[in-house]
PDB file of N, CA and C in Angstrom:
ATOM      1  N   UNK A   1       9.321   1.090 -48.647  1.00  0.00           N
ATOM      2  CA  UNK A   1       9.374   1.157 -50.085  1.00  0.00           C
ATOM      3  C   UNK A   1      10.470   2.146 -50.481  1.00  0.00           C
ATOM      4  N   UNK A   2      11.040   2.044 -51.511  1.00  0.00           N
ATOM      5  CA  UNK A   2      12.453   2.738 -51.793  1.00  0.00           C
ATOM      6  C   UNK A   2      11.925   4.181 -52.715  1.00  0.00           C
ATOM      7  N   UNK A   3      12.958   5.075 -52.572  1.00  0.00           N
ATOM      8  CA  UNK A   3      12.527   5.874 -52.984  1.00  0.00           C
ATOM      9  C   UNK A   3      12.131   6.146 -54.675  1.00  0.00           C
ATOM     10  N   UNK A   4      12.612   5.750 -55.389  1.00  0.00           N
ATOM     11  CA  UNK A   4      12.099   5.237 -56.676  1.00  0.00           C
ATOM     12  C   UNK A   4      10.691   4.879 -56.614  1.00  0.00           C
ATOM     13  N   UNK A   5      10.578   4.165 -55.869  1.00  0.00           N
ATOM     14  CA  UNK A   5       9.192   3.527 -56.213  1.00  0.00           C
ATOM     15  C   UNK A   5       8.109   4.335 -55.550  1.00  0.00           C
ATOM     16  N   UNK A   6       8.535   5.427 -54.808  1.00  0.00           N
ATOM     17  CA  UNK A   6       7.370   5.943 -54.367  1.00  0.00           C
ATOM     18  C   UNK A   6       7.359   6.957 -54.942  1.00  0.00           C
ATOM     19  N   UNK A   7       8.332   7.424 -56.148  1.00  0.00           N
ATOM     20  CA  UNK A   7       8.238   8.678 -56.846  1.00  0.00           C
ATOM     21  C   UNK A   7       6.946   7.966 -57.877  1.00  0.00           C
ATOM     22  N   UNK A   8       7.325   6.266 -58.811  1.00  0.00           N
ATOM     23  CA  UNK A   8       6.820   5.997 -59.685  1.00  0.00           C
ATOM     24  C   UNK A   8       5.336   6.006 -59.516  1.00  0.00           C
ATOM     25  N   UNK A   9       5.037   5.748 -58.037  1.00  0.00           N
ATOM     26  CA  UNK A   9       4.191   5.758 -57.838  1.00  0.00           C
ATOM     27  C   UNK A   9       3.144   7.157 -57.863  1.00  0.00           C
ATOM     28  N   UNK A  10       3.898   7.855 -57.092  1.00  0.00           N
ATOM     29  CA  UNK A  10       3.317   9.203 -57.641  1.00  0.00           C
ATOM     30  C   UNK A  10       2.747   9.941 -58.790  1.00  0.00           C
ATOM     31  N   UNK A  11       3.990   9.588 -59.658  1.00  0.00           N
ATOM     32  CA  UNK A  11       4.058   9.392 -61.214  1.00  0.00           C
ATOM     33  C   UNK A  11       3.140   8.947 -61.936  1.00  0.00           C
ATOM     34  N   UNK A  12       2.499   8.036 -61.201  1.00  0.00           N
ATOM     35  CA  UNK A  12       1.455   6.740 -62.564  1.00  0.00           C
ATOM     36  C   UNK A  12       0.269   6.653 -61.501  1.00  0.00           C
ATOM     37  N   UNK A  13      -0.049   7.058 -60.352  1.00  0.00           N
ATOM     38  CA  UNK A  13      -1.186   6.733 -59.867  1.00  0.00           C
ATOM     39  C   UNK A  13      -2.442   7.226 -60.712  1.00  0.00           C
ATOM     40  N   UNK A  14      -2.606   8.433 -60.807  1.00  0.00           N
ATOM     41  CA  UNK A  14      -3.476   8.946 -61.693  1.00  0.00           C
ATOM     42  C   UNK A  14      -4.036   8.360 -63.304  1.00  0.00           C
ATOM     43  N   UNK A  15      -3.025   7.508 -63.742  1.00  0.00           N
ATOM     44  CA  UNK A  15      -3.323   7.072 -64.668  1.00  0.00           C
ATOM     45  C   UNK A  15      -3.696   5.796 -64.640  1.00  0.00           C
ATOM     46  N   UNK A  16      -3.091   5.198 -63.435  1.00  0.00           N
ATOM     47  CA  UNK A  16      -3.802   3.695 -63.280  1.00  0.00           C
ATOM     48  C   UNK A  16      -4.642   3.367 -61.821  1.00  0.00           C
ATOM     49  N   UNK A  17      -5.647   3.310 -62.516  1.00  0.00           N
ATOM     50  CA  UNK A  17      -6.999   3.023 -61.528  1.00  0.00           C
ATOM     51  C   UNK A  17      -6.164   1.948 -59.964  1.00  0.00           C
ATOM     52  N   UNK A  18      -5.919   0.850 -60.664  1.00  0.00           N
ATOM     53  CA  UNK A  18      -5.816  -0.097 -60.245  1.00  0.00           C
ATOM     54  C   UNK A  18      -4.694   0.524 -58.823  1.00  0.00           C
ATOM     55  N   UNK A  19      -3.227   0.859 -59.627  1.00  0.00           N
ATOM     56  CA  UNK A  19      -2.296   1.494 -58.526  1.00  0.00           C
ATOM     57  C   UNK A  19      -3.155   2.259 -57.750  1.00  0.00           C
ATOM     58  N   UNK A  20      -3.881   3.075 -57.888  1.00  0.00           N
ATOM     59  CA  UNK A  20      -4.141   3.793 -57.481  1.00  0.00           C
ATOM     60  C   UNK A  20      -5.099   3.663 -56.204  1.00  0.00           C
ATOM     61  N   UNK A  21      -6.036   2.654 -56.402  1.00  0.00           N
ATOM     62  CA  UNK A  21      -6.528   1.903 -55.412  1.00  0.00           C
ATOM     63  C   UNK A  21      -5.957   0.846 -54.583  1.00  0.00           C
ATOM     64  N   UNK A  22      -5.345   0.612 -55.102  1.00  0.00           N
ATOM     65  CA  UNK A  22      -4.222  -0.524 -54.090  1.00  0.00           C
ATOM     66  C   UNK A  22      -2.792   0.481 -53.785  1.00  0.00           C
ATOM     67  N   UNK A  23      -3.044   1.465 -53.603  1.00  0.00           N
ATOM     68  CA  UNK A  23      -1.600   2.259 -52.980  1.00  0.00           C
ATOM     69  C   UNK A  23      -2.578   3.241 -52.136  1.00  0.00           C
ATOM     70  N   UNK A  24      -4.186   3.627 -52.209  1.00  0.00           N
ATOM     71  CA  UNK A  24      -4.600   4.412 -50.840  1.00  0.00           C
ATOM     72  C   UNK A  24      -5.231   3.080 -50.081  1.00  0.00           C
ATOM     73  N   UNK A  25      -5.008   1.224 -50.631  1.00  0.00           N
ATOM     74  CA  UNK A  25      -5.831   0.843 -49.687  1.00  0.00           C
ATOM     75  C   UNK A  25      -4.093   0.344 -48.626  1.00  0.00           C
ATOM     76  N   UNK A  26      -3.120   0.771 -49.617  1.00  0.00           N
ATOM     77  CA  UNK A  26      -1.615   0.452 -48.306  1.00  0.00           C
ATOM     78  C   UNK A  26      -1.533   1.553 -47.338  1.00  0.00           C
ATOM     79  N   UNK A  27      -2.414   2.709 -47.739  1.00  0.00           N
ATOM     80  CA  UNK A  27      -1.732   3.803 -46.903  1.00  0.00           C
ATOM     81  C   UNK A  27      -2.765   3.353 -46.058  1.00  0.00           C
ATOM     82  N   UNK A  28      -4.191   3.052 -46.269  1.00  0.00           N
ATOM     83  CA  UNK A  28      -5.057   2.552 -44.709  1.00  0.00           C
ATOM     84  C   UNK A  28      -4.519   2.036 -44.219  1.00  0.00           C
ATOM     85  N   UNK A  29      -3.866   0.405 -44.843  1.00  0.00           N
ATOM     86  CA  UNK A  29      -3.382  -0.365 -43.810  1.00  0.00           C
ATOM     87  C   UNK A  29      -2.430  -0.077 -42.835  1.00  0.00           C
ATOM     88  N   UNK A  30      -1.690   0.976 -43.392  1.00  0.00           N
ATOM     89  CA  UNK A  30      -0.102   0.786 -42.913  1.00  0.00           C
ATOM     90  C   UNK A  30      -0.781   1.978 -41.251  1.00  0.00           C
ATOM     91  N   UNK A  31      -1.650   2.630 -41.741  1.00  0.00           N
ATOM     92  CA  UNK A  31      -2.054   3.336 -40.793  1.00  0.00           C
ATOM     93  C   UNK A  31      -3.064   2.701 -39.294  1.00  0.00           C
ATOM     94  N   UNK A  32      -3.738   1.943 -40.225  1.00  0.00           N
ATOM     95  CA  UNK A  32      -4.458   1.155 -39.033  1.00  0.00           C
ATOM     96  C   UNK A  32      -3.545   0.176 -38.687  1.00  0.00           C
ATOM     97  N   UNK A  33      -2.509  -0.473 -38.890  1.00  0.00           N
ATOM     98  CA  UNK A  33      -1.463  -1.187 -38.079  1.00  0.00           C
ATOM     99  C   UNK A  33      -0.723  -0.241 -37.290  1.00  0.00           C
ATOM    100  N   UNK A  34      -0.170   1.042 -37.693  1.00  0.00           N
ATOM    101  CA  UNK A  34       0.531   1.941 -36.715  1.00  0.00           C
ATOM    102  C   UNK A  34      -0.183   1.708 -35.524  1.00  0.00           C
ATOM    103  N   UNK A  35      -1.525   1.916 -35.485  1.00  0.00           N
ATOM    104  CA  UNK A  35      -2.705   2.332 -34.092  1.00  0.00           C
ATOM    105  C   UNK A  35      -2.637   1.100 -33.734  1.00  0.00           C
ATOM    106  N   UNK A  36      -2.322   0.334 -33.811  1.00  0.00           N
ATOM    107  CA  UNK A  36      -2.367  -1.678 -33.213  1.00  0.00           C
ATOM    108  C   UNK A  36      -1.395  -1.580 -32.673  1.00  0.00           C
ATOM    109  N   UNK A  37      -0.021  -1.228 -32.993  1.00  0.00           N
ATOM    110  CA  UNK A  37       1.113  -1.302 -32.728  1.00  0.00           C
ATOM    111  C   UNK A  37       1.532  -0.519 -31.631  1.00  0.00           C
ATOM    112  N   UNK A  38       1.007   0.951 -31.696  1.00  0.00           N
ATOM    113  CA  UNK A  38       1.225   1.391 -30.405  1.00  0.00           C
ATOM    114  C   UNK A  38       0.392   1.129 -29.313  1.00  0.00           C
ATOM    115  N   UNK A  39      -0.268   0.235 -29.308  1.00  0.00           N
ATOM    116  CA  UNK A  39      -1.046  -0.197 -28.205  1.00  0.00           C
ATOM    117  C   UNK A  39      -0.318  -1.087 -27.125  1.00  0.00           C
ATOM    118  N   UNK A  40      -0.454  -0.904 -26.341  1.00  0.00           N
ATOM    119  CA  UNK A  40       0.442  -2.011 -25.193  1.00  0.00           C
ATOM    120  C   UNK A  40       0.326  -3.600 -25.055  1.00  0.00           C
ATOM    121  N   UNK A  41      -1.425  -3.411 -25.229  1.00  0.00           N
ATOM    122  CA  UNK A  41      -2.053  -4.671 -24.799  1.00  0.00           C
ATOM    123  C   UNK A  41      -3.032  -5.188 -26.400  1.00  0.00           C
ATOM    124  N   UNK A  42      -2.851  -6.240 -26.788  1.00  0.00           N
ATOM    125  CA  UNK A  42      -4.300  -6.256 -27.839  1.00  0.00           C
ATOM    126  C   UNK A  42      -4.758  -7.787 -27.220  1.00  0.00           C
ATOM    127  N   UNK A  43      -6.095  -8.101 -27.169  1.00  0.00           N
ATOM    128  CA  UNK A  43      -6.847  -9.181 -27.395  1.00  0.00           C
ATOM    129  C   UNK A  43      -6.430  -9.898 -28.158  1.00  0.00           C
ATOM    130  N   UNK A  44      -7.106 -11.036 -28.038  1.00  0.00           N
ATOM    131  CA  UNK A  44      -6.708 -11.987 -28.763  1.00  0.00           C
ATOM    132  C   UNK A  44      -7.278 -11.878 -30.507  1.00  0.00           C
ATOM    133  N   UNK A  45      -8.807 -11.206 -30.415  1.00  0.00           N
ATOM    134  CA  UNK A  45      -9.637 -10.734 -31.647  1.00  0.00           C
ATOM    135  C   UNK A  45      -8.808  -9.896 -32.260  1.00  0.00           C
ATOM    136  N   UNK A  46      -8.061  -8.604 -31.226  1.00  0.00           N
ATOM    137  CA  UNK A  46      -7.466  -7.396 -31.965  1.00  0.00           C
ATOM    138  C   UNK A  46      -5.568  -7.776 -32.567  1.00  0.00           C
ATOM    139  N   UNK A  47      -5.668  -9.309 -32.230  1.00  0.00           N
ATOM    140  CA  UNK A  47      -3.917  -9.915 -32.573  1.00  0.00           C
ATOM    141  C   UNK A  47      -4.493 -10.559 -33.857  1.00  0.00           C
ATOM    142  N   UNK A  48      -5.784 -11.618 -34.374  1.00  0.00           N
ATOM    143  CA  UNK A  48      -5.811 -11.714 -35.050  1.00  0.00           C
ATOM    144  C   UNK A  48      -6.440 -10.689 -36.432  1.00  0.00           C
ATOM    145  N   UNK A  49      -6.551  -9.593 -35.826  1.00  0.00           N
ATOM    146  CA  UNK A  49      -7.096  -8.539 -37.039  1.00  0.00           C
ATOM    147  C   UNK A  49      -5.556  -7.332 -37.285  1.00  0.00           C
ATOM    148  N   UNK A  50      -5.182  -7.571 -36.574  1.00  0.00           N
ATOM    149  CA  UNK A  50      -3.425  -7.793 -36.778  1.00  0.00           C
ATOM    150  C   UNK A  50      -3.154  -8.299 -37.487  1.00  0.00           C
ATOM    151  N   UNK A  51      -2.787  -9.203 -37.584  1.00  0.00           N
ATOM    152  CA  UNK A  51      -2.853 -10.230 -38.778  1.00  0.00           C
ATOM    153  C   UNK A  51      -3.011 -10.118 -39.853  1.00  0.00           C
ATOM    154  N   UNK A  52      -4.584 -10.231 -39.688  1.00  0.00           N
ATOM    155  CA  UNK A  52      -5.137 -10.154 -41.395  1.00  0.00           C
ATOM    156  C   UNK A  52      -4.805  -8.971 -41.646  1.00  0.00           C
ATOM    157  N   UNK A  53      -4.625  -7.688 -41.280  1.00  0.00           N
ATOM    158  CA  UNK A  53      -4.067  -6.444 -42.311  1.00  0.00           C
ATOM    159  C   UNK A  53      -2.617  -6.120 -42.608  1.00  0.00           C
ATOM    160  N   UNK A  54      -2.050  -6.959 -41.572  1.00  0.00           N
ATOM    161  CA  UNK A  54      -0.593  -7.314 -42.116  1.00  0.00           C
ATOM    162  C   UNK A  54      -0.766  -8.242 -43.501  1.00  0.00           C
ATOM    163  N   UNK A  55      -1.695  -9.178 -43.241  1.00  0.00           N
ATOM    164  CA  UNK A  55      -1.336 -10.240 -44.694  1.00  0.00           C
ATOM    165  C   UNK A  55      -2.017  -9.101 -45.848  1.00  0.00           C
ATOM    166  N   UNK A  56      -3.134  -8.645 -45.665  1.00  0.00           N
ATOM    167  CA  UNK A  56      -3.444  -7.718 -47.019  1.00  0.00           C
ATOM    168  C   UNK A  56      -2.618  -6.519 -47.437  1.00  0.00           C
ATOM    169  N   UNK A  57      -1.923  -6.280 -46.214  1.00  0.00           N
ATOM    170  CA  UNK A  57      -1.046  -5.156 -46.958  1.00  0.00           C
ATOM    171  C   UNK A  57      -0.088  -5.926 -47.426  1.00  0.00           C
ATOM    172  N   UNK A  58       0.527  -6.784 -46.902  1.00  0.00           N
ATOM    173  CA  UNK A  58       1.611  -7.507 -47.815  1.00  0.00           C
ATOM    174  C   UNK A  58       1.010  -7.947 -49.420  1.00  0.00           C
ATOM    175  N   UNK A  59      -0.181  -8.331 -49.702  1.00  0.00           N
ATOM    176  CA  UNK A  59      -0.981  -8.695 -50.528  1.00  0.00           C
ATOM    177  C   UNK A  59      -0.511  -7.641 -51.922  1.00  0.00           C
ATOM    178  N   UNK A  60      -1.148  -6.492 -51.330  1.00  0.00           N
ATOM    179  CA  UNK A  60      -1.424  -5.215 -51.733  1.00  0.00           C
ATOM    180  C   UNK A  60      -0.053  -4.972 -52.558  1.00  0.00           C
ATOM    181  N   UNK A  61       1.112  -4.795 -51.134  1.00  0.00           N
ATOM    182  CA  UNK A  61       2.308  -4.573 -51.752  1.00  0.00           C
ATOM    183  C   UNK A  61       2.867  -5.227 -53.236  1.00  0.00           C
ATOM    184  N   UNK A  62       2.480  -6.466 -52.828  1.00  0.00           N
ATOM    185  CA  UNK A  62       3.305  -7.264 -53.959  1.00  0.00           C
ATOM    186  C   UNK A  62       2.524  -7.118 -55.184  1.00  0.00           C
ATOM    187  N   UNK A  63       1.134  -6.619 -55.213  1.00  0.00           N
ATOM    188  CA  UNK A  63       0.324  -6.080 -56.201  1.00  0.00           C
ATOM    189  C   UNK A  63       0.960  -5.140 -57.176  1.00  0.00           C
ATOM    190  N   UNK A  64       1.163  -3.891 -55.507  1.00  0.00           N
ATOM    191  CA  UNK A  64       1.792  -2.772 -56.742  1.00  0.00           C
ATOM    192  C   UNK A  64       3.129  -3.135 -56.973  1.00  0.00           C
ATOM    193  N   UNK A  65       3.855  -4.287 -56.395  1.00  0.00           N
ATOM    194  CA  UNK A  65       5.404  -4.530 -57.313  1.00  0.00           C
ATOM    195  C   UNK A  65       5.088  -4.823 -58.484  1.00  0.00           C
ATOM    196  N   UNK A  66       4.244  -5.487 -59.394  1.00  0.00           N
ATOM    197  CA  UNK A  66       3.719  -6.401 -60.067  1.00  0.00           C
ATOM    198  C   UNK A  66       3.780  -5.190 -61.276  1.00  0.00           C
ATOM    199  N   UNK A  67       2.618  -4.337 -60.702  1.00  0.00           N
ATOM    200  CA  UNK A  67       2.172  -2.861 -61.406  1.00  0.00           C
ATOM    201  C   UNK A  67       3.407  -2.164 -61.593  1.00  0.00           C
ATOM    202  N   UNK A  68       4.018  -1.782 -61.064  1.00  0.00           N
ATOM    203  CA  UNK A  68       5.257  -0.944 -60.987  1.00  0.00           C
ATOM    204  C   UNK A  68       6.352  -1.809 -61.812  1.00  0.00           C
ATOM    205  N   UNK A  69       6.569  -2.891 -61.898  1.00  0.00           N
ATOM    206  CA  UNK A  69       7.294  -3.825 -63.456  1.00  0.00           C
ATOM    207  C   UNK A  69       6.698  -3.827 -64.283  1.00  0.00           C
ATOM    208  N   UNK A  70       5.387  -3.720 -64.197  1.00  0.00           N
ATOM    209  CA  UNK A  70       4.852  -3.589 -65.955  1.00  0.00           C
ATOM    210  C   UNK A  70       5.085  -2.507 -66.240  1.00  0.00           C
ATOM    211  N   UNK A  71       5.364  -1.265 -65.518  1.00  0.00           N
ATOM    212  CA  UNK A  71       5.490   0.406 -65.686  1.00  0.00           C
ATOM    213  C   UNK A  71       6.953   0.326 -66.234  1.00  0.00           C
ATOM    214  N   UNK A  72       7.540  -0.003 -65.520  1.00  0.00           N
ATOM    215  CA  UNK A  72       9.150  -0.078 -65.760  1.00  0.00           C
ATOM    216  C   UNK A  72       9.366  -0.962 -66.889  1.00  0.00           C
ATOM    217  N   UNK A  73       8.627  -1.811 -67.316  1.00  0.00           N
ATOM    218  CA  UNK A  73       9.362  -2.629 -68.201  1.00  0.00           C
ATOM    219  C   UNK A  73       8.415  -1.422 -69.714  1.00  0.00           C
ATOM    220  N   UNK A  74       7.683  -1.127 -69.497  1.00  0.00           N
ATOM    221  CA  UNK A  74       6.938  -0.002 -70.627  1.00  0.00           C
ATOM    222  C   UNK A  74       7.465   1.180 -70.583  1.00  0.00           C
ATOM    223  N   UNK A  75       8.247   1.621 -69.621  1.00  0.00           N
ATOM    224  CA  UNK A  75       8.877   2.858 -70.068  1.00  0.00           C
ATOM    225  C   UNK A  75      10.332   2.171 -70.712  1.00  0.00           C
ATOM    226  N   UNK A  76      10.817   1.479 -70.841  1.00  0.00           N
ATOM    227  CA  UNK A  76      11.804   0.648 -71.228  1.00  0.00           C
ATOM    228  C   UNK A  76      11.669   0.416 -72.701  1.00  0.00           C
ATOM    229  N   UNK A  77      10.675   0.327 -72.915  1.00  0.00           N
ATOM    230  CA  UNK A  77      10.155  -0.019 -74.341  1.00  0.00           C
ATOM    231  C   UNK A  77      10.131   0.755 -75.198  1.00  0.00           C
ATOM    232  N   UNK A  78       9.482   1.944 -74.636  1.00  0.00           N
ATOM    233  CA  UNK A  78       9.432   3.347 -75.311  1.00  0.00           C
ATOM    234  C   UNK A  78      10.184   4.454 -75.429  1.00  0.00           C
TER     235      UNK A  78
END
């Protein structure tokens, strides 16, 4: 994420519930994929739960892009 966006984020978490919960549920993910990743070997169970938290953090992400243009297009306004 670029640095802009992780200031805005900083910026507006507190005020929006929503960012705010979908930017500590990216920092789980991104963390429980680190621990997958440095693993040598995963199962076949632990490749597809791989997976699925890759697809929800991608989920997530494009959430707070979503959030973070309505921010930007409202400070724009005002």
């Amino acid at each position: 994420m670029e640095q802009r966006d992780l200031e805005l984020i900083e910026a507006w978490k507190e005020k929006d519930p929503e960012l705010k919960r979908l930017w500590t549920e990216h920092l789980e993910f991104e963390e429980q994929l680190k621990q997958f990743n440095a693993r040598v070997y995963l199962s076949s169970a632990e490749q597809l739960e791989r997976k699925v938290l890759q697809k929800k953090k991608l989920a997530g992400r494009d959430a707070i892009e979503r959030i973070l243009s309505r921010i930007r297009k409202e400070l724009r306004a005002s």
